[in-house]
N, C-alpha and C. Protein backbone atom coordinates (compact mmCIF):
# COMPACT_ATOMS: atom_id res chain seq x y z
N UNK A 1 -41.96 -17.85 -47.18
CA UNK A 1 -41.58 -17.47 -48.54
C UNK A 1 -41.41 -15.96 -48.60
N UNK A 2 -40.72 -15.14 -49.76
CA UNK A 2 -40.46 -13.90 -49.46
C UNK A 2 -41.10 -12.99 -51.14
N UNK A 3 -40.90 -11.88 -50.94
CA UNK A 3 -41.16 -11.31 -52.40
C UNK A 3 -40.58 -10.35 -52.61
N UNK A 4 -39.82 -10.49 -54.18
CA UNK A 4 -39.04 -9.40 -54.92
C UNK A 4 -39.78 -8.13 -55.15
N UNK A 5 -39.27 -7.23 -55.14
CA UNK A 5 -39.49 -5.75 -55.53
C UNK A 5 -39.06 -5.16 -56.86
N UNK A 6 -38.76 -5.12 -57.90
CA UNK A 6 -38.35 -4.39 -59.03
C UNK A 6 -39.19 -3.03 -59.27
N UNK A 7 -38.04 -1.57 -58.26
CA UNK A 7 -38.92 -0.56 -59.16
C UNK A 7 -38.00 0.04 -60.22
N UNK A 8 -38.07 0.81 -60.63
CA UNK A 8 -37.50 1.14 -62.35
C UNK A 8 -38.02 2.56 -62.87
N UNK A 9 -37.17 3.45 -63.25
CA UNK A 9 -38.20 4.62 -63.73
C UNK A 9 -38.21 4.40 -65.38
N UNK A 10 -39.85 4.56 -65.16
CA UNK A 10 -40.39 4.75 -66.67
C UNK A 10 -39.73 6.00 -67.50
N UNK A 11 -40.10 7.33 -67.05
CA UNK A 11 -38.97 7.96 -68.14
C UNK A 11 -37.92 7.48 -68.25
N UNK A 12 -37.06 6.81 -67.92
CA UNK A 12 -35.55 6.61 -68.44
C UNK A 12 -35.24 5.49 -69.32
N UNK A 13 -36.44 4.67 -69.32
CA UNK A 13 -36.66 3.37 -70.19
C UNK A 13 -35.89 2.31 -69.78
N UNK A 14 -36.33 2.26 -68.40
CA UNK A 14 -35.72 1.40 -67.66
C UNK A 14 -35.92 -0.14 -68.02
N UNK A 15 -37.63 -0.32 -68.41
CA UNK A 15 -38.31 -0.95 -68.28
C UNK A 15 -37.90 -2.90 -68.56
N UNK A 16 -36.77 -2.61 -69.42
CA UNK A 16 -36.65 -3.21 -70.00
C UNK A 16 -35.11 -4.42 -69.12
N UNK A 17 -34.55 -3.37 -68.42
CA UNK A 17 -33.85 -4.06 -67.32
C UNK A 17 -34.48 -4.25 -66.24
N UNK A 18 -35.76 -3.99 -66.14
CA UNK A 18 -36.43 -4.85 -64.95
C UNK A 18 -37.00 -5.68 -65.48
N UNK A 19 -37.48 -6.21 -66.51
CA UNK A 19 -37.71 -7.28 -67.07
C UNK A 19 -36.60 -8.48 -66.95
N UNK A 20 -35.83 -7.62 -67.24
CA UNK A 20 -34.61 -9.03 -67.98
C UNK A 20 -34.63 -9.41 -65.99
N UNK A 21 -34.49 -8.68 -65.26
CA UNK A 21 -33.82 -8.93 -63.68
C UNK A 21 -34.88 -10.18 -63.43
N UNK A 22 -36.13 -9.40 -63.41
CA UNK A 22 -37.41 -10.57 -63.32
C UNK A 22 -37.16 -11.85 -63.91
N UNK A 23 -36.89 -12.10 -64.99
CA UNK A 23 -36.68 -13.23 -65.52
C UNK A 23 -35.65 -14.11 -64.69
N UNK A 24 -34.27 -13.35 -64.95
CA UNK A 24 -33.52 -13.85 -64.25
C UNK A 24 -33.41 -14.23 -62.57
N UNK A 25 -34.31 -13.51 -62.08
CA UNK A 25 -34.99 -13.65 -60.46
C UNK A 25 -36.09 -15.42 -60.93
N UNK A 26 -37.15 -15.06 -61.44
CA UNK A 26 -37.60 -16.76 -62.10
C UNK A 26 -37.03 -17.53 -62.48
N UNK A 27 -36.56 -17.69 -63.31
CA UNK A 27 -35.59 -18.61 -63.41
C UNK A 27 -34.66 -19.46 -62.26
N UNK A 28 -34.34 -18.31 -61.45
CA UNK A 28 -33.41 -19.24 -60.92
C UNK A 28 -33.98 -19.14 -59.31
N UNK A 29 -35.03 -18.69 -59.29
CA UNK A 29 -35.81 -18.85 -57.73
C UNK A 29 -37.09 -18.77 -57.55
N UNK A 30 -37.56 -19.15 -58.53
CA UNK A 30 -39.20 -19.45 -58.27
C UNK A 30 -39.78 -20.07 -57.76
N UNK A 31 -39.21 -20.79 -57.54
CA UNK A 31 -39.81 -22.21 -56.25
C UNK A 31 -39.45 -21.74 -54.82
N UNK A 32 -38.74 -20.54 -54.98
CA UNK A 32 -38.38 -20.10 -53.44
C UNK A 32 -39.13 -18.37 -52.98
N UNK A 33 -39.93 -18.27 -53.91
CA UNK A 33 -40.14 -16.97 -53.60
C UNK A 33 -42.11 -17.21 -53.79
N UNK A 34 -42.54 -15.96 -53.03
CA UNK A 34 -44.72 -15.98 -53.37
C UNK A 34 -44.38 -14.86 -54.58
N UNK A 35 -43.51 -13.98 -54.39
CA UNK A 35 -44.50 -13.03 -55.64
C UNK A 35 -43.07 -12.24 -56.25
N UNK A 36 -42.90 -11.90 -57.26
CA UNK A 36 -41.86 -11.08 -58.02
C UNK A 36 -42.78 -9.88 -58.72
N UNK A 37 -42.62 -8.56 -58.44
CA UNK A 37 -43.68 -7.59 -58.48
C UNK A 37 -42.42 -6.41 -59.66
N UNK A 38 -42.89 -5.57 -60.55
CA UNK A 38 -42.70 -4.55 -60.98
C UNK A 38 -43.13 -3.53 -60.49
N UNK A 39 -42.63 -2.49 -60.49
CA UNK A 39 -42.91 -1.23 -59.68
C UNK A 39 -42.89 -0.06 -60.54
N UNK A 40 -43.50 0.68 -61.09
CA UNK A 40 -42.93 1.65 -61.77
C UNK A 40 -43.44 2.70 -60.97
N UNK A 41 -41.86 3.58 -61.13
CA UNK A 41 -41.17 4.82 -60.59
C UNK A 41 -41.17 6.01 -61.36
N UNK A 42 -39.77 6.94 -61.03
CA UNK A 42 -39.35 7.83 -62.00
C UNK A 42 -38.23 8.55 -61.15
N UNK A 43 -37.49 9.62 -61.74
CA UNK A 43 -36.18 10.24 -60.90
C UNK A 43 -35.30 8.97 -60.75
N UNK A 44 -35.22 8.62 -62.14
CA UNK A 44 -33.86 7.59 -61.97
C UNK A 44 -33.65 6.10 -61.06
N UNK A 45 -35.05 5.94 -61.01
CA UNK A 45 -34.79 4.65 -59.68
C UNK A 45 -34.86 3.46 -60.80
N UNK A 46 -33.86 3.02 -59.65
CA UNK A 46 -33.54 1.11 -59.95
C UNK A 46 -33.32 0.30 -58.89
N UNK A 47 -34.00 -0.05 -58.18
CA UNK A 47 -34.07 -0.48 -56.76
C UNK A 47 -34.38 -1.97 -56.95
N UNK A 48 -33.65 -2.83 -56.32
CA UNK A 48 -34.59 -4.17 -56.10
C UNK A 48 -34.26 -4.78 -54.52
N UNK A 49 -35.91 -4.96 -54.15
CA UNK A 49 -35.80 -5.54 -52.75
C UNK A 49 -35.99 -6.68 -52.50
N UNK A 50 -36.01 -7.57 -51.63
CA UNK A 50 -36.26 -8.71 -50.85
C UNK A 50 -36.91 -8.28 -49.56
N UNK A 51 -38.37 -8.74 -49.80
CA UNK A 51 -39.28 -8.33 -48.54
C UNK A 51 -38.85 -7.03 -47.68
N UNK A 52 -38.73 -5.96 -48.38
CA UNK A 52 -38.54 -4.61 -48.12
C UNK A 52 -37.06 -3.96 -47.86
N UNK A 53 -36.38 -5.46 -47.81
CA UNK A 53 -34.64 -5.21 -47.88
C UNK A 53 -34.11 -4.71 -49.21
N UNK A 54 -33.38 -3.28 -49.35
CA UNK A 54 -32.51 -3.41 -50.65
C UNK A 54 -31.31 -4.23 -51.15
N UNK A 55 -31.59 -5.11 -52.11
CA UNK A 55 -30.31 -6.09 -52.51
C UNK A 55 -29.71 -5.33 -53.25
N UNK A 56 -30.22 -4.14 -54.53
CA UNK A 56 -29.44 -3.86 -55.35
C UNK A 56 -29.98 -2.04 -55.31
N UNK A 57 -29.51 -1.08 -55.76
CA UNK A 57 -29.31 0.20 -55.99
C UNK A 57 -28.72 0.79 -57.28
N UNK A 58 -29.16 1.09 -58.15
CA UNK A 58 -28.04 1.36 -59.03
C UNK A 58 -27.42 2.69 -59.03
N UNK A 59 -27.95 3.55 -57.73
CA UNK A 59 -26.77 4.88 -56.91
C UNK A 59 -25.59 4.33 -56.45
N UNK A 60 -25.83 2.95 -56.14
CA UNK A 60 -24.60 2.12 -55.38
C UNK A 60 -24.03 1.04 -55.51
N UNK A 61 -24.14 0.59 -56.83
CA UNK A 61 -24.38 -0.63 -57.25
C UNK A 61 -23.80 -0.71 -58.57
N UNK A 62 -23.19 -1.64 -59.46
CA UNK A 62 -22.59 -1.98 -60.53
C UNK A 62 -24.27 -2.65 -60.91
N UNK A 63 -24.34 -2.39 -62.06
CA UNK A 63 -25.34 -3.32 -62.99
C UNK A 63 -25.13 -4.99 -62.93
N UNK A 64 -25.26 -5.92 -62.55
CA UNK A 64 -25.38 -7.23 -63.41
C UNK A 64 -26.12 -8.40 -62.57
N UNK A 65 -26.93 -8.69 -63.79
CA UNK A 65 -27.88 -9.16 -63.46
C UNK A 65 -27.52 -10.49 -62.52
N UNK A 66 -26.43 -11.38 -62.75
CA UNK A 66 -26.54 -12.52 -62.15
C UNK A 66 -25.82 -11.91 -60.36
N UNK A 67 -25.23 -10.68 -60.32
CA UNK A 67 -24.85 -10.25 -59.18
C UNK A 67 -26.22 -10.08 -58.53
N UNK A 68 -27.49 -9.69 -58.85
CA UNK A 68 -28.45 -9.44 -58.13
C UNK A 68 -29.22 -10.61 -57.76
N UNK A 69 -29.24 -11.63 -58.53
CA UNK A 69 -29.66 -12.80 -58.22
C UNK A 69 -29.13 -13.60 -57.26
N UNK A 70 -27.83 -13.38 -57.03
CA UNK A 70 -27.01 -14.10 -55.88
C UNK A 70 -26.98 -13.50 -54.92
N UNK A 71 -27.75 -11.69 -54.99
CA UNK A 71 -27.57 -11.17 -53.60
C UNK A 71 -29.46 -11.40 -52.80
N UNK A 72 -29.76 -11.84 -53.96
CA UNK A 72 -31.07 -12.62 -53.60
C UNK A 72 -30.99 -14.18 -52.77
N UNK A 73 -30.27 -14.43 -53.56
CA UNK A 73 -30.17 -16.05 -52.92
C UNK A 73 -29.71 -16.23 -51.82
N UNK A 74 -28.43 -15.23 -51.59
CA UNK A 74 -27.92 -15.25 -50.05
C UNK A 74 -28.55 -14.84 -49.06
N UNK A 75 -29.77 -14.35 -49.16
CA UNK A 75 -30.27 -13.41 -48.09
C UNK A 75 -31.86 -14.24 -47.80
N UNK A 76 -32.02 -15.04 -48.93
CA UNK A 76 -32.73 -16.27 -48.57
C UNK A 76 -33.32 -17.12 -47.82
């Protein structure tokens, strides 16, 4: 089994799109994953990993949520 990473910076009020990601990470893979973790950061981070792999970046990355979920699922 593997585990999500969501970090997020608190000054920027991120908080609230790592929530929604989380959800949307449960929802549609909870039976496939041990742990979905929040991270809080700062200096602009929005990172989400798969067992220490980056799936998403938002230095490099378009926002959307169901894109991060499928780059979860593929790597599965």
């Amino acid at each position: 089994m593997s585990e999500v990473s969501i970090e997020y910076c608190v000054p920027c009020g991120f908080r609230e799109r790592a929530l929604d990601v989380e959800r949307a990470v449960l929802n549609a893979l909870e039976g496939d994953l041990d742990r979905v973790s929040l991270v809080m950061g700062d200096h602009g981070v929005f990172r989400v990993s798969l067992d220490g792999e980056t799936v998403y970046d938002k230095d490099e990355d378009d926002y959307d949520v169901d894109d991060i979920v499928r780059a979860i699922r593929d790597r599965l």
